[in-house]
PDB file of N, CA and C in Angstrom:
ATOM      1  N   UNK A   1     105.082 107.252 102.205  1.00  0.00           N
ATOM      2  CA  UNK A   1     104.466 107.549 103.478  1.00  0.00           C
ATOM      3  C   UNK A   1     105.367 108.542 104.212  1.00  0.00           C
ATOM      4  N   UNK A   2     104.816 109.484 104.883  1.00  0.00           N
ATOM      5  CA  UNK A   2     105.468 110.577 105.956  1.00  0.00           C
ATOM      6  C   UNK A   2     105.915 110.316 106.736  1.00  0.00           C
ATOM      7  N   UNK A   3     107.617 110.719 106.804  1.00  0.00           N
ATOM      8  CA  UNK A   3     108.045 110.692 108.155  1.00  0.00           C
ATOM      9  C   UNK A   3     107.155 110.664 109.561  1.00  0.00           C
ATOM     10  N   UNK A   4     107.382 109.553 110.391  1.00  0.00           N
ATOM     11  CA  UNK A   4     107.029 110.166 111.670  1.00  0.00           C
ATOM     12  C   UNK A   4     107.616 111.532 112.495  1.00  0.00           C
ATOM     13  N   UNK A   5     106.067 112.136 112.793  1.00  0.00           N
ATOM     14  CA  UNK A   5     106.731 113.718 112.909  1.00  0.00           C
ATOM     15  C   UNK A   5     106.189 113.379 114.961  1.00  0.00           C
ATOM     16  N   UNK A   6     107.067 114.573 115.702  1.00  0.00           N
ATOM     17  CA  UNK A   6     107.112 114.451 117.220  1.00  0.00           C
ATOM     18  C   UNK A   6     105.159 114.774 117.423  1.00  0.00           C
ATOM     19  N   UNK A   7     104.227 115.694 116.186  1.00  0.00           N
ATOM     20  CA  UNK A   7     102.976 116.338 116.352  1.00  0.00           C
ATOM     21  C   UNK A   7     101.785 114.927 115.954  1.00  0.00           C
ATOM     22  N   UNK A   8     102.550 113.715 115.628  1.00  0.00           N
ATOM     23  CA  UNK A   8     101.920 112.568 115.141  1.00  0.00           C
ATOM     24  C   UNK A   8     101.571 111.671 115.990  1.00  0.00           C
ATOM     25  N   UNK A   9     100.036 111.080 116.566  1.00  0.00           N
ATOM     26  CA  UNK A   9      99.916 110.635 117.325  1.00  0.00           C
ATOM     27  C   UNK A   9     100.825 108.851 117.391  1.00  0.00           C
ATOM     28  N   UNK A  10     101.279 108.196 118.515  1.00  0.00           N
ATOM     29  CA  UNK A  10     101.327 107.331 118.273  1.00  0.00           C
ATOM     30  C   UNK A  10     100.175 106.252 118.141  1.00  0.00           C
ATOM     31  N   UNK A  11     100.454 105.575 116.972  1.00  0.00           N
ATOM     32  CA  UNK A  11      99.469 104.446 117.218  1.00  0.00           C
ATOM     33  C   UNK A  11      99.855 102.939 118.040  1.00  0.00           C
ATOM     34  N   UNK A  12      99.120 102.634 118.987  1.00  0.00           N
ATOM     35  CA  UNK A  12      99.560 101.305 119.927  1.00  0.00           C
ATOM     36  C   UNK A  12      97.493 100.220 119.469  1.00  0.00           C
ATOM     37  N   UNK A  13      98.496  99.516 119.129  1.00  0.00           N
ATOM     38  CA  UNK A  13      97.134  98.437 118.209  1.00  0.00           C
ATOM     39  C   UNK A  13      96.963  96.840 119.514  1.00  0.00           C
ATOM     40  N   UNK A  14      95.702  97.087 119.780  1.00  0.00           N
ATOM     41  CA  UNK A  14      95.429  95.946 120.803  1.00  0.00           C
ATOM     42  C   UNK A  14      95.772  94.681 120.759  1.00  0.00           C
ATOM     43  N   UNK A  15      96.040  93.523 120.965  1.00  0.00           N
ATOM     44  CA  UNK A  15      95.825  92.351 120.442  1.00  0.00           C
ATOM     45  C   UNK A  15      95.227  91.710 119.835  1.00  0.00           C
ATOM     46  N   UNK A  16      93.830  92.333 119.952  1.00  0.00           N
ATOM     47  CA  UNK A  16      92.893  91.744 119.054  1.00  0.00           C
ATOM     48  C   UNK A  16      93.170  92.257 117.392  1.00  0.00           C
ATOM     49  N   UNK A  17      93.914  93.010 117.021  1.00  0.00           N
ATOM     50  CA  UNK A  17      94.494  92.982 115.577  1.00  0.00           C
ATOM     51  C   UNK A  17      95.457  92.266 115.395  1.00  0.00           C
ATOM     52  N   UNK A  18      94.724  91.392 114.971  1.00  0.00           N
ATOM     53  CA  UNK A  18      95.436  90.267 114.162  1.00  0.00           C
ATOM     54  C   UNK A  18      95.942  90.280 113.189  1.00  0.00           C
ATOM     55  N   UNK A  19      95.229  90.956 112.039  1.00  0.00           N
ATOM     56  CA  UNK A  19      94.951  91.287 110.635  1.00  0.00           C
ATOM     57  C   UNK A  19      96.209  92.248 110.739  1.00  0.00           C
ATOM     58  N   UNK A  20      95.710  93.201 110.894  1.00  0.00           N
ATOM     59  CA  UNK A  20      96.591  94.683 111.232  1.00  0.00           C
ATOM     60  C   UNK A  20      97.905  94.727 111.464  1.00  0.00           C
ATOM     61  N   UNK A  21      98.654  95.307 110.783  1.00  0.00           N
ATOM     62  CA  UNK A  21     100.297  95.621 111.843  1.00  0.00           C
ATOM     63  C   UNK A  21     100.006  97.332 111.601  1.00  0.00           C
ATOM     64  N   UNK A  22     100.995  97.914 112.123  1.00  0.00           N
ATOM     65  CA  UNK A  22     100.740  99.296 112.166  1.00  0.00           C
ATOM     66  C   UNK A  22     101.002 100.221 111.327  1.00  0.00           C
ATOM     67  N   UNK A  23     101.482  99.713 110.261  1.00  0.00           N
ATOM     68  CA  UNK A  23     102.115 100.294 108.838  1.00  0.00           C
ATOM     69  C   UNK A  23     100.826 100.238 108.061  1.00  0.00           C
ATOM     70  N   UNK A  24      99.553  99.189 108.178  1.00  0.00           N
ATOM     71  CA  UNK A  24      98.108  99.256 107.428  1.00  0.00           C
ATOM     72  C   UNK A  24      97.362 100.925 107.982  1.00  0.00           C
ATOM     73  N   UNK A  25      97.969 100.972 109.389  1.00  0.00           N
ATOM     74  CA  UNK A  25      96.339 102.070 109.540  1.00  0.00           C
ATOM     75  C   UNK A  25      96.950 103.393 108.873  1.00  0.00           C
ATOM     76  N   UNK A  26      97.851 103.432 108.838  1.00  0.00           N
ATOM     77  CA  UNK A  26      97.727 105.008 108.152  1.00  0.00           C
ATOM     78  C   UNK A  26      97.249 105.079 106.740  1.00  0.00           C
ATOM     79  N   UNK A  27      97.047 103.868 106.214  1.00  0.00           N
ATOM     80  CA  UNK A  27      96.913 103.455 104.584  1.00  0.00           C
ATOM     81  C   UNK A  27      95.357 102.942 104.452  1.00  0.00           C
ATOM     82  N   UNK A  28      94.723 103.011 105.630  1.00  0.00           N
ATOM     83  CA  UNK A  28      93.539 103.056 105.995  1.00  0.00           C
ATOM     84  C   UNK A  28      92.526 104.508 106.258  1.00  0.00           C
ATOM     85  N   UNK A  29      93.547 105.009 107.349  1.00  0.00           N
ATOM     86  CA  UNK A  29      93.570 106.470 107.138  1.00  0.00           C
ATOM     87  C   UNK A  29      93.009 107.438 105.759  1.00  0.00           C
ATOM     88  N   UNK A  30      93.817 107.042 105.299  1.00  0.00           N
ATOM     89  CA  UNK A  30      94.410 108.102 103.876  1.00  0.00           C
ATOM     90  C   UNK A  30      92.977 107.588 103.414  1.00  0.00           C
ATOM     91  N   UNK A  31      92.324 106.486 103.104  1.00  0.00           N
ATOM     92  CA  UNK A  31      91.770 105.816 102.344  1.00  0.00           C
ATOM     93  C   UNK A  31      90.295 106.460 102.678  1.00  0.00           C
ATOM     94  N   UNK A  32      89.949 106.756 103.771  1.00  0.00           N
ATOM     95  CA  UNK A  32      88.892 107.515 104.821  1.00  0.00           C
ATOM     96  C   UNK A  32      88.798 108.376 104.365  1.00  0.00           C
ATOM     97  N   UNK A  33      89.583 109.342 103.832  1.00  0.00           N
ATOM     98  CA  UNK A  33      90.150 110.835 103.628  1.00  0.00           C
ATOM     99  C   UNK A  33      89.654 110.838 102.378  1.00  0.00           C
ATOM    100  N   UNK A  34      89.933 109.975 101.767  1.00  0.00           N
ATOM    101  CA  UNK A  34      89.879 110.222  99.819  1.00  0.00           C
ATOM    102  C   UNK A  34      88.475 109.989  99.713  1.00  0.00           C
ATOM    103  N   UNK A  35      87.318 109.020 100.511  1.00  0.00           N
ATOM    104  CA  UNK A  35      86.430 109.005  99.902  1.00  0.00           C
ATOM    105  C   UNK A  35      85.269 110.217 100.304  1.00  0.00           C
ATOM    106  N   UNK A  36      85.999 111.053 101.537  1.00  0.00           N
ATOM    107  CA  UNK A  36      85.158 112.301 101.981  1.00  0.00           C
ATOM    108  C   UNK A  36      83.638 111.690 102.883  1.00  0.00           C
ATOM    109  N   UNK A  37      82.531 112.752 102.136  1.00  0.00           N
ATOM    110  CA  UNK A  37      81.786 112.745 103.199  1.00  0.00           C
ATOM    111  C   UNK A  37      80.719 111.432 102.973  1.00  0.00           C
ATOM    112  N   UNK A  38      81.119 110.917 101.767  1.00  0.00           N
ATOM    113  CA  UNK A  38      80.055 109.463 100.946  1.00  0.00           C
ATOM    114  C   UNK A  38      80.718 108.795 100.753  1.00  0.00           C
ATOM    115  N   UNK A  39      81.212 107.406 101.293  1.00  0.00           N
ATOM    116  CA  UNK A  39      81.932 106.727 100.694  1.00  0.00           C
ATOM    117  C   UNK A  39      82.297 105.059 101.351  1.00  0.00           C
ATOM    118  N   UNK A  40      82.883 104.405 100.900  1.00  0.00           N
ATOM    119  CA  UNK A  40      82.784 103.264 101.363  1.00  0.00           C
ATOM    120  C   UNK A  40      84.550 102.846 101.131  1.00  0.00           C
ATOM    121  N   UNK A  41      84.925 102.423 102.348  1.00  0.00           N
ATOM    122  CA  UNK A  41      86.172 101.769 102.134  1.00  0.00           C
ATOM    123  C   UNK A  41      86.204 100.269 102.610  1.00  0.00           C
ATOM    124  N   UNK A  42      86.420  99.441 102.163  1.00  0.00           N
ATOM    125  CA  UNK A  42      86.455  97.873 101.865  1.00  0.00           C
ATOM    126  C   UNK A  42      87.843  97.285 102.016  1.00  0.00           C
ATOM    127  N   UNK A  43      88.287  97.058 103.141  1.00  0.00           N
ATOM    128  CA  UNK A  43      89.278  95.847 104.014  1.00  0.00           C
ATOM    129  C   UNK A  43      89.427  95.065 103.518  1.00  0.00           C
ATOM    130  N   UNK A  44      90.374  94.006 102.725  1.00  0.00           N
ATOM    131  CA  UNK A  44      89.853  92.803 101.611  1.00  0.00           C
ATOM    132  C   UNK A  44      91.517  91.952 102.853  1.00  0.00           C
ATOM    133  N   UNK A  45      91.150  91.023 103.152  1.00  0.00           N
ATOM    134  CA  UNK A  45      91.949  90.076 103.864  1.00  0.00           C
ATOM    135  C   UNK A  45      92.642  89.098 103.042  1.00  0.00           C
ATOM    136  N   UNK A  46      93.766  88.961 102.799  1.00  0.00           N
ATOM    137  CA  UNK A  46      94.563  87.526 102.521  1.00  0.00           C
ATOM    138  C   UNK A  46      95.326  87.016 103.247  1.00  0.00           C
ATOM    139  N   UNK A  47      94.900  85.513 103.151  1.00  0.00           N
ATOM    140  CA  UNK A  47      95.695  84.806 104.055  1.00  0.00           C
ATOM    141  C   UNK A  47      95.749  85.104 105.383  1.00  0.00           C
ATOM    142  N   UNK A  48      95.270  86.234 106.044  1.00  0.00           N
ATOM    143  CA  UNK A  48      94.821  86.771 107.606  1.00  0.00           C
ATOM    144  C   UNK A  48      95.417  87.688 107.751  1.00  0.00           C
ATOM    145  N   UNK A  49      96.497  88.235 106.216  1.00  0.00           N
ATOM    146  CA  UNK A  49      96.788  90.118 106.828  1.00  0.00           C
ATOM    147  C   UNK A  49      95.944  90.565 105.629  1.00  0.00           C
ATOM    148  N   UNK A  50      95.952  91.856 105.995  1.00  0.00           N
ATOM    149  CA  UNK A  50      94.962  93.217 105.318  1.00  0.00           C
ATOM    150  C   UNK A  50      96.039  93.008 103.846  1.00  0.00           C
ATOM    151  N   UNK A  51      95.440  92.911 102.623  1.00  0.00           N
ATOM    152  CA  UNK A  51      95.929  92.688 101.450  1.00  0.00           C
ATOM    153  C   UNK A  51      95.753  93.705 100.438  1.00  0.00           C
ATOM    154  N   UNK A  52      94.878  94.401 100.547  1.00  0.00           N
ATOM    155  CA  UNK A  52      94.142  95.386 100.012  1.00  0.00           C
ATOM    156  C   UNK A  52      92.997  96.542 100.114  1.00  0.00           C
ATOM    157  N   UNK A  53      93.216  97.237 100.085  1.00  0.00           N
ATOM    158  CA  UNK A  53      92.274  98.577 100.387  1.00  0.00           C
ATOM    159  C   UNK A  53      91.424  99.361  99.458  1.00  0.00           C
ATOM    160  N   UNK A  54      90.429  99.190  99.357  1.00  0.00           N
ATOM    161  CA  UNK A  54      89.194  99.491  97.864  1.00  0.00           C
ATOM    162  C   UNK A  54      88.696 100.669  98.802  1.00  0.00           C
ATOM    163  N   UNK A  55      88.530 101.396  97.888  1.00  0.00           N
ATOM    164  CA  UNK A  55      87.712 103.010  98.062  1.00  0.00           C
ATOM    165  C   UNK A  55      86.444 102.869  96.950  1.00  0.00           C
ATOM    166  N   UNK A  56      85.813 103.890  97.454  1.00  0.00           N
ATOM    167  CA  UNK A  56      84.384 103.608  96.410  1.00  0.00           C
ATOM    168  C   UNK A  56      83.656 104.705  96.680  1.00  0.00           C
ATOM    169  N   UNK A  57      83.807 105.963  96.196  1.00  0.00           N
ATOM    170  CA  UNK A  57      83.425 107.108  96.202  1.00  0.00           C
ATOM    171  C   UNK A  57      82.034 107.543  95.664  1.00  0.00           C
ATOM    172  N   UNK A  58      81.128 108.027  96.299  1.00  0.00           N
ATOM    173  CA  UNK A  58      79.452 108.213  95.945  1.00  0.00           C
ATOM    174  C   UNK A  58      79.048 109.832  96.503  1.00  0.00           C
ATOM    175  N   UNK A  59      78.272 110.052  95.132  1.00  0.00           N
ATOM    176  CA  UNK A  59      77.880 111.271  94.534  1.00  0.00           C
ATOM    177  C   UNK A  59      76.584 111.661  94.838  1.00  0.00           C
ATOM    178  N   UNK A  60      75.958 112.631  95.475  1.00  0.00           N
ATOM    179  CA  UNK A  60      74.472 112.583  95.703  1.00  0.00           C
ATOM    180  C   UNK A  60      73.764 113.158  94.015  1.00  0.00           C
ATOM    181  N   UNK A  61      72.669 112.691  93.718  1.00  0.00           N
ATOM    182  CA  UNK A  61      72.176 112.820  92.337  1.00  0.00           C
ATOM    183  C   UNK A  61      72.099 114.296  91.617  1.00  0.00           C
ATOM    184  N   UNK A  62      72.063 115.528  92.731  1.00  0.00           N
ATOM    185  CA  UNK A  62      72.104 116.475  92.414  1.00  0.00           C
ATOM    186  C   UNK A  62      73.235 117.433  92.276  1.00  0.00           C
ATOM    187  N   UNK A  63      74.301 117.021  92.653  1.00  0.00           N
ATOM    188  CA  UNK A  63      75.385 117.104  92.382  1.00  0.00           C
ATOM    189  C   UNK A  63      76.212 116.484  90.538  1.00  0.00           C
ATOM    190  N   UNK A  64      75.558 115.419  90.767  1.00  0.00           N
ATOM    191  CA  UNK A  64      75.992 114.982  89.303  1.00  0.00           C
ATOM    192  C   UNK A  64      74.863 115.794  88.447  1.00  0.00           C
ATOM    193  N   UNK A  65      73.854 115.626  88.701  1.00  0.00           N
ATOM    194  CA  UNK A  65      72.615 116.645  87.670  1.00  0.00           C
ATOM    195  C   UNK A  65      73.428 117.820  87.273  1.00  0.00           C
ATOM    196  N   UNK A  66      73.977 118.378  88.444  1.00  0.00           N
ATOM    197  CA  UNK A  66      74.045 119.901  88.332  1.00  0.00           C
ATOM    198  C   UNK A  66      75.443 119.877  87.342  1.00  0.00           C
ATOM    199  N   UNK A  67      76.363 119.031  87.361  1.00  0.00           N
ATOM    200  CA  UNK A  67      77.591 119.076  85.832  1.00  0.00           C
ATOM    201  C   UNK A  67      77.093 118.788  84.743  1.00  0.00           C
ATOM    202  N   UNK A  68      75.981 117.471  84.917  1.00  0.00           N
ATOM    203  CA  UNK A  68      75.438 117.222  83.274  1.00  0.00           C
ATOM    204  C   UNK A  68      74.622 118.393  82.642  1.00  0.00           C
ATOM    205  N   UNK A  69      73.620 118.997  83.393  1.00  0.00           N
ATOM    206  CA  UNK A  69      72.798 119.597  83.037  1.00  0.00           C
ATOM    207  C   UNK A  69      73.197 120.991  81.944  1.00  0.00           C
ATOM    208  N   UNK A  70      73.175 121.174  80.628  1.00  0.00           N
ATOM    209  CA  UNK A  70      73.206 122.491  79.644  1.00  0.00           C
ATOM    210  C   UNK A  70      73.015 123.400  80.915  1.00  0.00           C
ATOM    211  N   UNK A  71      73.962 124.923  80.202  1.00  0.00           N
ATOM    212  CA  UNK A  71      73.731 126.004  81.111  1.00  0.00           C
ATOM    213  C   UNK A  71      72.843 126.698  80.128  1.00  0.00           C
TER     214      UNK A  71
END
């Protein structure tokens, strides 16, 4: 993970994150980023902190057509 730089917003997390400490959202962040403009990212909880972070990246049909398809 990146140094905190002075151009980096701070993050201040409400009380109501429970789950959360502040070392999860940038790893949440990133996770937003990777799946672009289709995608699904999935929060998985253990024990009541954030345990894991699933990405799940989705393709519109013509996009995949257009690699399979013979030129």
């Amino acid at each position: 993970m990146p140094a905190h730089t002075s151009n980096d917003p701070v993050i201040v997390l409400p009380i109501q994150f429970q789950c959360l400490r502040a070392q999860d959202v940038p790893m949440i962040e990133d996770a937003l980023k990777q799946v672009g403009a289709c995608g699904e990212v999935h929060l998985i909880v253990e024990q009541g902190r954030l345990g894991y972070v699933r990405t799940l990246q989705s393709e519109s049909l013509s996009q995949v057509a257009s690699r399979t398809s013979p030129e």
